[in-house]
PDB file of N, CA and C in Angstrom:
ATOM      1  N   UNK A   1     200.173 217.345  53.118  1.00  0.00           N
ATOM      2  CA  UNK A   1     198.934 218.097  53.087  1.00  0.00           C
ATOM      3  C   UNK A   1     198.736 218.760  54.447  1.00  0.00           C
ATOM      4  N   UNK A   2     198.027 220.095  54.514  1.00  0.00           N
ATOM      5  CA  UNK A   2     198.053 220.757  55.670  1.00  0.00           C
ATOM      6  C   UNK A   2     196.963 220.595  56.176  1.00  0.00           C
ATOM      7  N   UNK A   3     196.685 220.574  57.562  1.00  0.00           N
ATOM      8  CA  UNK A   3     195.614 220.249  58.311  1.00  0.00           C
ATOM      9  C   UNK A   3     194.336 220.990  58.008  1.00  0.00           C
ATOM     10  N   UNK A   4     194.722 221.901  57.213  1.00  0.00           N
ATOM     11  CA  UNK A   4     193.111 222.692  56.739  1.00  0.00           C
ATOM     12  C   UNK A   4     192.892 222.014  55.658  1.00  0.00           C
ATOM     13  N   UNK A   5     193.687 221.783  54.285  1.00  0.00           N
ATOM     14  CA  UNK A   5     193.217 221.245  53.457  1.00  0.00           C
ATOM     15  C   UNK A   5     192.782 219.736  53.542  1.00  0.00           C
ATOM     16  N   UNK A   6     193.548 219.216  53.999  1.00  0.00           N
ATOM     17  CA  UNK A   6     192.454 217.950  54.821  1.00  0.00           C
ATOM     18  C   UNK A   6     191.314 217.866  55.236  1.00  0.00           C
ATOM     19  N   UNK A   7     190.920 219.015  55.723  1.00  0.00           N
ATOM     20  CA  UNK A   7     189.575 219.002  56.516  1.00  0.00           C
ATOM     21  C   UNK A   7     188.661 219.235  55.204  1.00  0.00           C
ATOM     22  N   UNK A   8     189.316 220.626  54.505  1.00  0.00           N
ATOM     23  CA  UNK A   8     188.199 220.686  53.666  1.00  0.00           C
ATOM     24  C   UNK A   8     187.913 219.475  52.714  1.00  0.00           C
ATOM     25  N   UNK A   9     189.396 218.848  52.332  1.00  0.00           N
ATOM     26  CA  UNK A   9     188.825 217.437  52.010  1.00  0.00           C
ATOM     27  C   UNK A   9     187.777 216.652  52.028  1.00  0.00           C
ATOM     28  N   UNK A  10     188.241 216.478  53.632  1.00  0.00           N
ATOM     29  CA  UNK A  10     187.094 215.697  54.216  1.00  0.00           C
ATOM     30  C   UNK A  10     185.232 216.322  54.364  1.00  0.00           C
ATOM     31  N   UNK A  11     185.225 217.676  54.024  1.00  0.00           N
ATOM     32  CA  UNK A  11     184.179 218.426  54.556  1.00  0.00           C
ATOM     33  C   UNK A  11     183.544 217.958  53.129  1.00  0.00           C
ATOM     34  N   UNK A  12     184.374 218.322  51.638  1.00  0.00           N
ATOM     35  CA  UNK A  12     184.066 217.789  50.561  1.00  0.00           C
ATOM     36  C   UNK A  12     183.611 216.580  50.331  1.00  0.00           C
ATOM     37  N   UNK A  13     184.151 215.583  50.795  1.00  0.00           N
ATOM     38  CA  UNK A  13     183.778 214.383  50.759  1.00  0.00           C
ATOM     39  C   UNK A  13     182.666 213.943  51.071  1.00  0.00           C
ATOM     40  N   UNK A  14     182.250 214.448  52.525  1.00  0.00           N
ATOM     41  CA  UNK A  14     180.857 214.059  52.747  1.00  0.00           C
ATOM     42  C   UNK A  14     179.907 214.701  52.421  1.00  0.00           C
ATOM     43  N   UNK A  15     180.430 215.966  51.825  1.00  0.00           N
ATOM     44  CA  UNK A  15     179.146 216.584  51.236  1.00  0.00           C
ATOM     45  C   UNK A  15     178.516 215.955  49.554  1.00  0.00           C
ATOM     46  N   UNK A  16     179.651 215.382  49.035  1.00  0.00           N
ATOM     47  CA  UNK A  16     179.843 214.198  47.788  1.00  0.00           C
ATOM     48  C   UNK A  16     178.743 213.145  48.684  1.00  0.00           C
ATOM     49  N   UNK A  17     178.733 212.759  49.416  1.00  0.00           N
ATOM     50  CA  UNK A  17     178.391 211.544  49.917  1.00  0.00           C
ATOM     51  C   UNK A  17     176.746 212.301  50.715  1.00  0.00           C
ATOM     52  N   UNK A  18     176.560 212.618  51.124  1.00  0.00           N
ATOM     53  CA  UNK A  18     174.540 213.494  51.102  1.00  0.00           C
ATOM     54  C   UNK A  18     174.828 213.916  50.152  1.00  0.00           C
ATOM     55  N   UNK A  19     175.305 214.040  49.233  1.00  0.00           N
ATOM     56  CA  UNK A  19     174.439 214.477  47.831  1.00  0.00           C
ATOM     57  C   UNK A  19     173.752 212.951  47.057  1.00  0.00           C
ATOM     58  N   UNK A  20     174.954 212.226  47.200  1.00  0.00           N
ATOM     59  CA  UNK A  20     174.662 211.096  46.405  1.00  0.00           C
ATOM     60  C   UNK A  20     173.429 210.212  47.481  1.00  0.00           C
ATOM     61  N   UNK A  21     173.134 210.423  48.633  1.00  0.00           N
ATOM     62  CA  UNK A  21     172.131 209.645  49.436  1.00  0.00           C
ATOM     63  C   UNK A  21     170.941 210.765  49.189  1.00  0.00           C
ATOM     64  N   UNK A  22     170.724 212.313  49.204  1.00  0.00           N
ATOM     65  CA  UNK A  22     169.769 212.542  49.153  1.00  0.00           C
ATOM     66  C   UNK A  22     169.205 212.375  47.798  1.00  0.00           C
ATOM     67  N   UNK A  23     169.887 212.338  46.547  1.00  0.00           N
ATOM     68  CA  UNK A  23     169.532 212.067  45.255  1.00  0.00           C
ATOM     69  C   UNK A  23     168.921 210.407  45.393  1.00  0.00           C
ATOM     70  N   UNK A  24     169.634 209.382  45.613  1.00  0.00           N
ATOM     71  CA  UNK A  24     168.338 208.272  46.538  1.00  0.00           C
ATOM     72  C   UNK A  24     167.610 208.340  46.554  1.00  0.00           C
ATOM     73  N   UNK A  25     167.429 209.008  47.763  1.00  0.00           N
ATOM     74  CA  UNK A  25     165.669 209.628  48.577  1.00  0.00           C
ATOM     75  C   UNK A  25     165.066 209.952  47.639  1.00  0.00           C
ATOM     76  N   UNK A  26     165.653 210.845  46.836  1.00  0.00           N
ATOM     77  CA  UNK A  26     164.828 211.616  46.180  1.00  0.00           C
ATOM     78  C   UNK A  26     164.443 210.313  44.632  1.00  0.00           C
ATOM     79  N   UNK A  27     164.913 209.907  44.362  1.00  0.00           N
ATOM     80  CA  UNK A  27     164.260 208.951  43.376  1.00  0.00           C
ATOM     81  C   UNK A  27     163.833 208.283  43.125  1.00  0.00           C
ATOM     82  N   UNK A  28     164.002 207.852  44.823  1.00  0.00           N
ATOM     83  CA  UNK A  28     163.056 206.090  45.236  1.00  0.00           C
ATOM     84  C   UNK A  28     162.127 206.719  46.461  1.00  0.00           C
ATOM     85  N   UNK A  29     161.415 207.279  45.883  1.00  0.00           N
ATOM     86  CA  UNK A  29     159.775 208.012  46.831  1.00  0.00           C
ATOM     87  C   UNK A  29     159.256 206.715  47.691  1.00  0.00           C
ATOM     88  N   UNK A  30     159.142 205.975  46.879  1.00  0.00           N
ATOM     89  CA  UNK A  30     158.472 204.341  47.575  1.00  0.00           C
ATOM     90  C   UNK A  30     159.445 203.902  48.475  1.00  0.00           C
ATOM     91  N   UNK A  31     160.248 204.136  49.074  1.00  0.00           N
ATOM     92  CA  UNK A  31     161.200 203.484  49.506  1.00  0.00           C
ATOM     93  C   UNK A  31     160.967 202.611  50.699  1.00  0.00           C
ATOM     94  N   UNK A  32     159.120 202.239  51.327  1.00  0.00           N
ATOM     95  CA  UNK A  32     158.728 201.453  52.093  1.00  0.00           C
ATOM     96  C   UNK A  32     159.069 200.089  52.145  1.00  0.00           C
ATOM     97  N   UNK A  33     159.250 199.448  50.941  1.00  0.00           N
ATOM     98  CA  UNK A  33     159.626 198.247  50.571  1.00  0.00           C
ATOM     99  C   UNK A  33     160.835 197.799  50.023  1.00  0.00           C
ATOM    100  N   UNK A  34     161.367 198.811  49.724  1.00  0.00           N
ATOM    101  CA  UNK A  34     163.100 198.564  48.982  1.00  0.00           C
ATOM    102  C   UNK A  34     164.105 199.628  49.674  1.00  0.00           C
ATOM    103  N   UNK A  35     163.751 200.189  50.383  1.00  0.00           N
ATOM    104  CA  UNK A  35     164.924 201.049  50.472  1.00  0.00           C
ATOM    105  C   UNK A  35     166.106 200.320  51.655  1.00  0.00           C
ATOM    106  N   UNK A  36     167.370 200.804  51.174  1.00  0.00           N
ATOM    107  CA  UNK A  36     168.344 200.087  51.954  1.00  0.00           C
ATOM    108  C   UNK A  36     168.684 200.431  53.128  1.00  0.00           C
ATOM    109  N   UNK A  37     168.327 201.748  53.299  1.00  0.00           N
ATOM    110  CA  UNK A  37     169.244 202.652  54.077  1.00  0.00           C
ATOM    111  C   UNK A  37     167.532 203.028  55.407  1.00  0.00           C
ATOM    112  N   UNK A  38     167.177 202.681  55.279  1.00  0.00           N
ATOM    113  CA  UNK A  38     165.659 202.539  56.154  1.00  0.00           C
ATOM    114  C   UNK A  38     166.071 202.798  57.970  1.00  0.00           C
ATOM    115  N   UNK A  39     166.803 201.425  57.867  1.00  0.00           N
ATOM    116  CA  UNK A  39     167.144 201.350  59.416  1.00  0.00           C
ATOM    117  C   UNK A  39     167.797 202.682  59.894  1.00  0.00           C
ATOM    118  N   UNK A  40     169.059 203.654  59.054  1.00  0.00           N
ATOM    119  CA  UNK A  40     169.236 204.934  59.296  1.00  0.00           C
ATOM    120  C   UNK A  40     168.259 205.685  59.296  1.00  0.00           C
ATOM    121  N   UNK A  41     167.388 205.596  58.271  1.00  0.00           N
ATOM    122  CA  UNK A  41     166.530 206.652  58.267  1.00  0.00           C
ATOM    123  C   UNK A  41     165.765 206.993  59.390  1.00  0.00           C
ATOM    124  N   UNK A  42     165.339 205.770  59.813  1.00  0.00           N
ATOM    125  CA  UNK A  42     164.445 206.165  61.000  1.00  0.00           C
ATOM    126  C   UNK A  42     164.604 206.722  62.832  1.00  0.00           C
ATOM    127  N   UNK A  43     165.689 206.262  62.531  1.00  0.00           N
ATOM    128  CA  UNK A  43     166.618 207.316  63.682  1.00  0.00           C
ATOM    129  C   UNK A  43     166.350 208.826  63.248  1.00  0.00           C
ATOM    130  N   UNK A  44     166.461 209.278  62.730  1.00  0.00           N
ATOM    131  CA  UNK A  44     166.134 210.418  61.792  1.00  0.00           C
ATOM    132  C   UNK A  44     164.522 210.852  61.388  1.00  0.00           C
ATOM    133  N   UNK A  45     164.051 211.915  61.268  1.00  0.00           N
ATOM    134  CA  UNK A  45     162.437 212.023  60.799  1.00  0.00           C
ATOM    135  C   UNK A  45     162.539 212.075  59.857  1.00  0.00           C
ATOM    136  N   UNK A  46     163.056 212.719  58.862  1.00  0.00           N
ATOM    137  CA  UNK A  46     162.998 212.604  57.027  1.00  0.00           C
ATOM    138  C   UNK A  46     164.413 212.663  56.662  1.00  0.00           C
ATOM    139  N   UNK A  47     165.357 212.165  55.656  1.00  0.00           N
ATOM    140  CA  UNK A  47     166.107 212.395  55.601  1.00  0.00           C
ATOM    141  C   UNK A  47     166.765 213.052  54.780  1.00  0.00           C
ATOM    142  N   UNK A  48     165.723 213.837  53.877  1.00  0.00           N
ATOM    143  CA  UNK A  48     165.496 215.051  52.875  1.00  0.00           C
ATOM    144  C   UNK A  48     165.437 216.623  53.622  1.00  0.00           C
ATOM    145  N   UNK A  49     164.723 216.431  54.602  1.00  0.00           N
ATOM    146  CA  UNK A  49     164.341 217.454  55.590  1.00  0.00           C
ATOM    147  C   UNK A  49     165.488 218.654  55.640  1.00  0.00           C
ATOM    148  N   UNK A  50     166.404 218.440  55.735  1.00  0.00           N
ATOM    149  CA  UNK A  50     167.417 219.588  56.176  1.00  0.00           C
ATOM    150  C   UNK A  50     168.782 218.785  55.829  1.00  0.00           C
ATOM    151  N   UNK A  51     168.825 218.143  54.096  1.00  0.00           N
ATOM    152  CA  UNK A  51     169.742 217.771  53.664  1.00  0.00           C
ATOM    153  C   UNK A  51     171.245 217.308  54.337  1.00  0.00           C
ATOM    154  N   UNK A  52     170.465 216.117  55.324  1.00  0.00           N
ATOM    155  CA  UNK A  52     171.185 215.353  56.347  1.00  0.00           C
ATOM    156  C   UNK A  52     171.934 216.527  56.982  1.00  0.00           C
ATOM    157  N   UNK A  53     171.930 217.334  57.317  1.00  0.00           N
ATOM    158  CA  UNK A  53     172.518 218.498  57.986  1.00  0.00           C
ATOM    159  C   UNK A  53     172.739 217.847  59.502  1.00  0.00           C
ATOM    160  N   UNK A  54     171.380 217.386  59.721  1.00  0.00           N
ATOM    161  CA  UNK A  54     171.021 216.897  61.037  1.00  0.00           C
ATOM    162  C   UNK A  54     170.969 215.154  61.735  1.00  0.00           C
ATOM    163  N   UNK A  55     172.265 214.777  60.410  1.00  0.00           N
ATOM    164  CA  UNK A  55     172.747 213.538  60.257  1.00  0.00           C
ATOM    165  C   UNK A  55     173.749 213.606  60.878  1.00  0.00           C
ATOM    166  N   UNK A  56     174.836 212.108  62.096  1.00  0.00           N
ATOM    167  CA  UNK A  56     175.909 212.460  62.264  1.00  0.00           C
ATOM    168  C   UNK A  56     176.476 211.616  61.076  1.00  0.00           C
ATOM    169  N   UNK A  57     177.823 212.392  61.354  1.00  0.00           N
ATOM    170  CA  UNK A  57     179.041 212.104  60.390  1.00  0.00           C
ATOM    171  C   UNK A  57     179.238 209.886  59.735  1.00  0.00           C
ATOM    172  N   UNK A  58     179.290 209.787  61.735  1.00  0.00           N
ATOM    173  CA  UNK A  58     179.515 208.092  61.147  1.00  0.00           C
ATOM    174  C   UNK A  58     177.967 207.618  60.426  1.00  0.00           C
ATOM    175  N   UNK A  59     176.987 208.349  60.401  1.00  0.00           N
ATOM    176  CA  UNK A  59     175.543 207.768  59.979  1.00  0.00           C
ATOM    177  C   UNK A  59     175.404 207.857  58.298  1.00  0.00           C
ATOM    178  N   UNK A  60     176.098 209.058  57.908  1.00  0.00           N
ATOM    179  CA  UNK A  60     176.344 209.370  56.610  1.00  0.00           C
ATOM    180  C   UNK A  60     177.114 208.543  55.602  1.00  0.00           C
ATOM    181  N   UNK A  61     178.232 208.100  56.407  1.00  0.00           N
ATOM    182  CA  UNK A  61     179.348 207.278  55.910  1.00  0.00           C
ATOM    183  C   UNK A  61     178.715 206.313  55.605  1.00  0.00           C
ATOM    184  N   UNK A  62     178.010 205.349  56.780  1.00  0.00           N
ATOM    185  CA  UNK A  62     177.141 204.325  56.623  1.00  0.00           C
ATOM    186  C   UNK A  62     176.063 203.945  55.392  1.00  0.00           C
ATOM    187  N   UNK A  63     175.324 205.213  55.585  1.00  0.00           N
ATOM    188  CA  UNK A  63     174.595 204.667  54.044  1.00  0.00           C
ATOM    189  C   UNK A  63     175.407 205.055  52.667  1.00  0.00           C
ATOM    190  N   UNK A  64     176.071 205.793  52.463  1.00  0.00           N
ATOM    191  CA  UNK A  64     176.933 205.916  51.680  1.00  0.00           C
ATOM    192  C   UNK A  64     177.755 204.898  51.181  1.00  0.00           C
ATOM    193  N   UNK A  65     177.892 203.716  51.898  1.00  0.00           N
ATOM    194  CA  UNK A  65     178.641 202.495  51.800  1.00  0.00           C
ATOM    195  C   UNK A  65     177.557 201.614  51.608  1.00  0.00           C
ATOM    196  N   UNK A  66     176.735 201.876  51.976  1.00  0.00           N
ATOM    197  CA  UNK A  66     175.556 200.456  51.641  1.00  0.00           C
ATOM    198  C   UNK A  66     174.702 200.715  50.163  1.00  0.00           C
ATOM    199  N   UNK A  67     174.545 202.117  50.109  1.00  0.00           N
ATOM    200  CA  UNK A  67     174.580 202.623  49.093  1.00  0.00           C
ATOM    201  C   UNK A  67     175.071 202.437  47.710  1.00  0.00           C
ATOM    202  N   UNK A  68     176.277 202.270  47.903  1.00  0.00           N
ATOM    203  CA  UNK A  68     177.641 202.208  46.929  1.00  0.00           C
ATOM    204  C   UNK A  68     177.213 200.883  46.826  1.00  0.00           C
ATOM    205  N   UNK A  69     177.533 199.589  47.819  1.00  0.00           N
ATOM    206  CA  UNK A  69     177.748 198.096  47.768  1.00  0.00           C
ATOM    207  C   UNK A  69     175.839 197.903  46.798  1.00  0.00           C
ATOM    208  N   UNK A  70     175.317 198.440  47.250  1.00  0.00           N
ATOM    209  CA  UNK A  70     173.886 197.898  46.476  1.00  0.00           C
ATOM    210  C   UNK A  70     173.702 198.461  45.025  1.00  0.00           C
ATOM    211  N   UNK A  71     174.268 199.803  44.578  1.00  0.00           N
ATOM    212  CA  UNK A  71     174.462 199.963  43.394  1.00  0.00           C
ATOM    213  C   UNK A  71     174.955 199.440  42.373  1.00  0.00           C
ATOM    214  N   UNK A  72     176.295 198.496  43.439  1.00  0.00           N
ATOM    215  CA  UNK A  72     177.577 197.711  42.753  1.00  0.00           C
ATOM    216  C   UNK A  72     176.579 196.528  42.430  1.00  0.00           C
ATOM    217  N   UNK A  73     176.061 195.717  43.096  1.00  0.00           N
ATOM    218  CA  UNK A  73     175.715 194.886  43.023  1.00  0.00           C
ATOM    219  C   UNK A  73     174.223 194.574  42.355  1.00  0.00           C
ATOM    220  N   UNK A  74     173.634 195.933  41.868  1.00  0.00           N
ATOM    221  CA  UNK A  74     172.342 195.878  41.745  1.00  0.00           C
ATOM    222  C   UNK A  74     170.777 195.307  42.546  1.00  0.00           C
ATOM    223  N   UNK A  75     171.095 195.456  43.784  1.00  0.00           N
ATOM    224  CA  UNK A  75     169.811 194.827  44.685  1.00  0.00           C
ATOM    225  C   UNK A  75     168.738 195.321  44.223  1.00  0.00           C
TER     226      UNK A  75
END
């Protein structure tokens, strides 16, 4: 694989991954009391705001994985 298509890979990937965290946000409004991904969030002012645009890369990954593990598991 060539070093561009890799990237876009990867550019794909995390854009797969804020889609699937802002769809989250967006469905668990209450998220004062249950939400998982909180402790990221608040580093952050909203995390709807500018569709993690203004998220870094390893912060994305992060809830994306806690994300995934709490879906798996149903918390």
């Amino acid at each position: 694989m060539l070093k561009c298509e890799k990237a876009i890979m990867d550019r794909l990937m995390l854009d797969a991954m804020k889609f699937k965290i802002v769809r989250y946000c967006d469905s668990n409004l209450d998220c004062s009391n249950r939400c998982f991904i909180r402790d990221l969030c608040e580093e952050y002012h909203a995390p709807n705001m500018h569709y993690l645009d203004d998220w870094n890369e390893k912060d994305i990954k992060e809830a994306y994985e806690i994300l995934k593990v709490a879906e798996r598991e149903e918390w």
